[in-house]
C-alpha atoms as a PDB file:
ATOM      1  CA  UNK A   1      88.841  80.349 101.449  1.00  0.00           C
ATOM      2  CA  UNK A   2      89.278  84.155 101.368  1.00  0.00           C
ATOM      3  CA  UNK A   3      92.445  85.519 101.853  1.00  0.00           C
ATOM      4  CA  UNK A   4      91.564  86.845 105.073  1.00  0.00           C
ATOM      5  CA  UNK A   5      90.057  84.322 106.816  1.00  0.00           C
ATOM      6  CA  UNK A   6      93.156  82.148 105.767  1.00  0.00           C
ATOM      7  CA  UNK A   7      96.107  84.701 106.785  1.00  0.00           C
ATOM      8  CA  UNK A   8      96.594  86.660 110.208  1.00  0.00           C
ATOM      9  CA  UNK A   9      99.181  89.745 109.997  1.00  0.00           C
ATOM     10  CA  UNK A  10      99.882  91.874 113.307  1.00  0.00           C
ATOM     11  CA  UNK A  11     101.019  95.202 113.647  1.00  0.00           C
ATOM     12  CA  UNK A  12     104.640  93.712 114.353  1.00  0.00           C
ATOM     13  CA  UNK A  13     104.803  92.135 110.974  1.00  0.00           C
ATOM     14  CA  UNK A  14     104.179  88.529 111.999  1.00  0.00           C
ATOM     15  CA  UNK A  15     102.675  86.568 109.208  1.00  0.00           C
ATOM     16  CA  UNK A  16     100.557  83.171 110.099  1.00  0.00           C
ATOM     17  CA  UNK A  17      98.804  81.110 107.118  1.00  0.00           C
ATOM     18  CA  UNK A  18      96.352  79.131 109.015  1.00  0.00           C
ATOM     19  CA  UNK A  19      96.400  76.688 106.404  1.00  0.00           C
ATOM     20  CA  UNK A  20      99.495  75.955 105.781  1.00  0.00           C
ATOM     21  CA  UNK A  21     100.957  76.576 109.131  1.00  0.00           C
ATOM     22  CA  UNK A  22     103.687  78.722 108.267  1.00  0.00           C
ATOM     23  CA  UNK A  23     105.218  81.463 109.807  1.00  0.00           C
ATOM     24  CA  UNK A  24     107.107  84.558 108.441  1.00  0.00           C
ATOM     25  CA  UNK A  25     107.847  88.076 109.943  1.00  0.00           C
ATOM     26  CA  UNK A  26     107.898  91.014 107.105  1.00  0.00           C
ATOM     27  CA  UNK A  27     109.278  94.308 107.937  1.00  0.00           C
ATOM     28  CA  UNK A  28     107.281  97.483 108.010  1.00  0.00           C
ATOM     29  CA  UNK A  29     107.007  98.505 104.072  1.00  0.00           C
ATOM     30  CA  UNK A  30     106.366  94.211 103.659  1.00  0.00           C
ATOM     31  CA  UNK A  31     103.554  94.538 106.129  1.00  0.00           C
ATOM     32  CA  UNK A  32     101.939  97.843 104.787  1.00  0.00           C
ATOM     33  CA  UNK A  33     101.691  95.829 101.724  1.00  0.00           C
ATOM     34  CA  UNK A  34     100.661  92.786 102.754  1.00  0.00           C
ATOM     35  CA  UNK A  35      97.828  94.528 104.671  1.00  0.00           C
ATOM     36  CA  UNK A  36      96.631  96.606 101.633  1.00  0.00           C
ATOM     37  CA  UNK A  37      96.303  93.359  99.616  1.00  0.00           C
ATOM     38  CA  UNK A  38      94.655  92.020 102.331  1.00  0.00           C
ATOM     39  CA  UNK A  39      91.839  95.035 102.136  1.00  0.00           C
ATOM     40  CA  UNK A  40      91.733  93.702  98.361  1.00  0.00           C
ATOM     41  CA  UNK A  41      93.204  96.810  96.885  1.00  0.00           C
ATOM     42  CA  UNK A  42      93.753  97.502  93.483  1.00  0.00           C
ATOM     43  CA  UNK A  43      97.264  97.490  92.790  1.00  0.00           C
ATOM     44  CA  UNK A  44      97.600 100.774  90.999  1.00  0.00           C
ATOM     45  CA  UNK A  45      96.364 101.938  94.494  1.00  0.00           C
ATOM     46  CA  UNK A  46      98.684 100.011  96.521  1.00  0.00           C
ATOM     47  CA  UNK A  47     101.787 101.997  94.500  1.00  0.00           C
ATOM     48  CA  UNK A  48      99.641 105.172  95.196  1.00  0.00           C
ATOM     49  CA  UNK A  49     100.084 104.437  98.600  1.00  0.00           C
ATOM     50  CA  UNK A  50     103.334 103.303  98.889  1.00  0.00           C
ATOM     51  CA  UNK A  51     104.254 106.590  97.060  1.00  0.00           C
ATOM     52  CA  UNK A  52     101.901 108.677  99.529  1.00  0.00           C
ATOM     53  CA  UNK A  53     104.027 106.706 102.585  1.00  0.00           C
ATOM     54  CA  UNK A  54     107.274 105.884 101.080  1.00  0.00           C
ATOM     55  CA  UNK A  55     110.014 108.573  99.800  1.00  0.00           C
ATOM     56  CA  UNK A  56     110.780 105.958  96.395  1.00  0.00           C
ATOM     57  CA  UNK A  57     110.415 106.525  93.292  1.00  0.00           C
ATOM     58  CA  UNK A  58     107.459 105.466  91.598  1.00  0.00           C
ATOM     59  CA  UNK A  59     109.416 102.837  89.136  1.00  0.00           C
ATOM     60  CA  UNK A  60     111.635 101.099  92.081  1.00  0.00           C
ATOM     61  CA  UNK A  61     107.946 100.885  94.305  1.00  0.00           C
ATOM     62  CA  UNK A  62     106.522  99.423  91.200  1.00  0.00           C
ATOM     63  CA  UNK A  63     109.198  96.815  90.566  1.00  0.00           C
ATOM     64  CA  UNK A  64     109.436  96.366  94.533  1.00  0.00           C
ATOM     65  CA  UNK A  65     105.686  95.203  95.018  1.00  0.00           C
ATOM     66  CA  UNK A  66     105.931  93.546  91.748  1.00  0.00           C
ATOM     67  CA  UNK A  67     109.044  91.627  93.624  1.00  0.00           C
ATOM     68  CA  UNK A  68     106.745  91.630  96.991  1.00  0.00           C
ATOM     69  CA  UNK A  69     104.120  90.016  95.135  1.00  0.00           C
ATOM     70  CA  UNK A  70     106.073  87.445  93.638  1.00  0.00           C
ATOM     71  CA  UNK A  71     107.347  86.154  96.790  1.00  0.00           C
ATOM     72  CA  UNK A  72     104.188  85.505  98.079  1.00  0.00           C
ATOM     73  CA  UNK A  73     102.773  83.520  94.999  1.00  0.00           C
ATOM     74  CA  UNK A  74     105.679  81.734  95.710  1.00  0.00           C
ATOM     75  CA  UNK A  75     104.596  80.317  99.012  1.00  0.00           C
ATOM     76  CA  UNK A  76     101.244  80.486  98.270  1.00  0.00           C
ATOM     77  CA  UNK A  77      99.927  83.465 100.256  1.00  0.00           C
ATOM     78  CA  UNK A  78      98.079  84.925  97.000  1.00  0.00           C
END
């Protein structure tokens, strides 16, 4: 099932797998990238956005999504 079909994020941050049932609430830079995976992006243009958004620097947005994207592997969002 495609990612979107499976996952509904609102503007708040509130996170709902419809598969699995579970629930979490990301904060706004957690969201922004959630969404952008979401669209499918690529992730060399998901750090182009952050860094277009974001005041970071372009190594700690790197390792952050890296860290972002981890997480969600981890509970099986991706």
């Amino acid at each position: 099932m495609p990612l979107k079909d499976r996952i509904t994020l609102t503007e708040s941050g509130f996170l709902f797998d419809h598969t699995s049932g579970v629930t979490f609430t990301l904060n706004h830079t957690g969201s922004f990238i959630m969404q952008e995976l979401l669209d499918e992006k690529d992730p060399e243009l998901i750090l182009a956005d952050v860094l277009r958004k974001y005041e970071i620097e372009e190594r700690e947005a790197r390792f952050e999504i890296e860290q972002f994207v981890t997480q969600i592997k981890k509970y099986s969002l991706l």
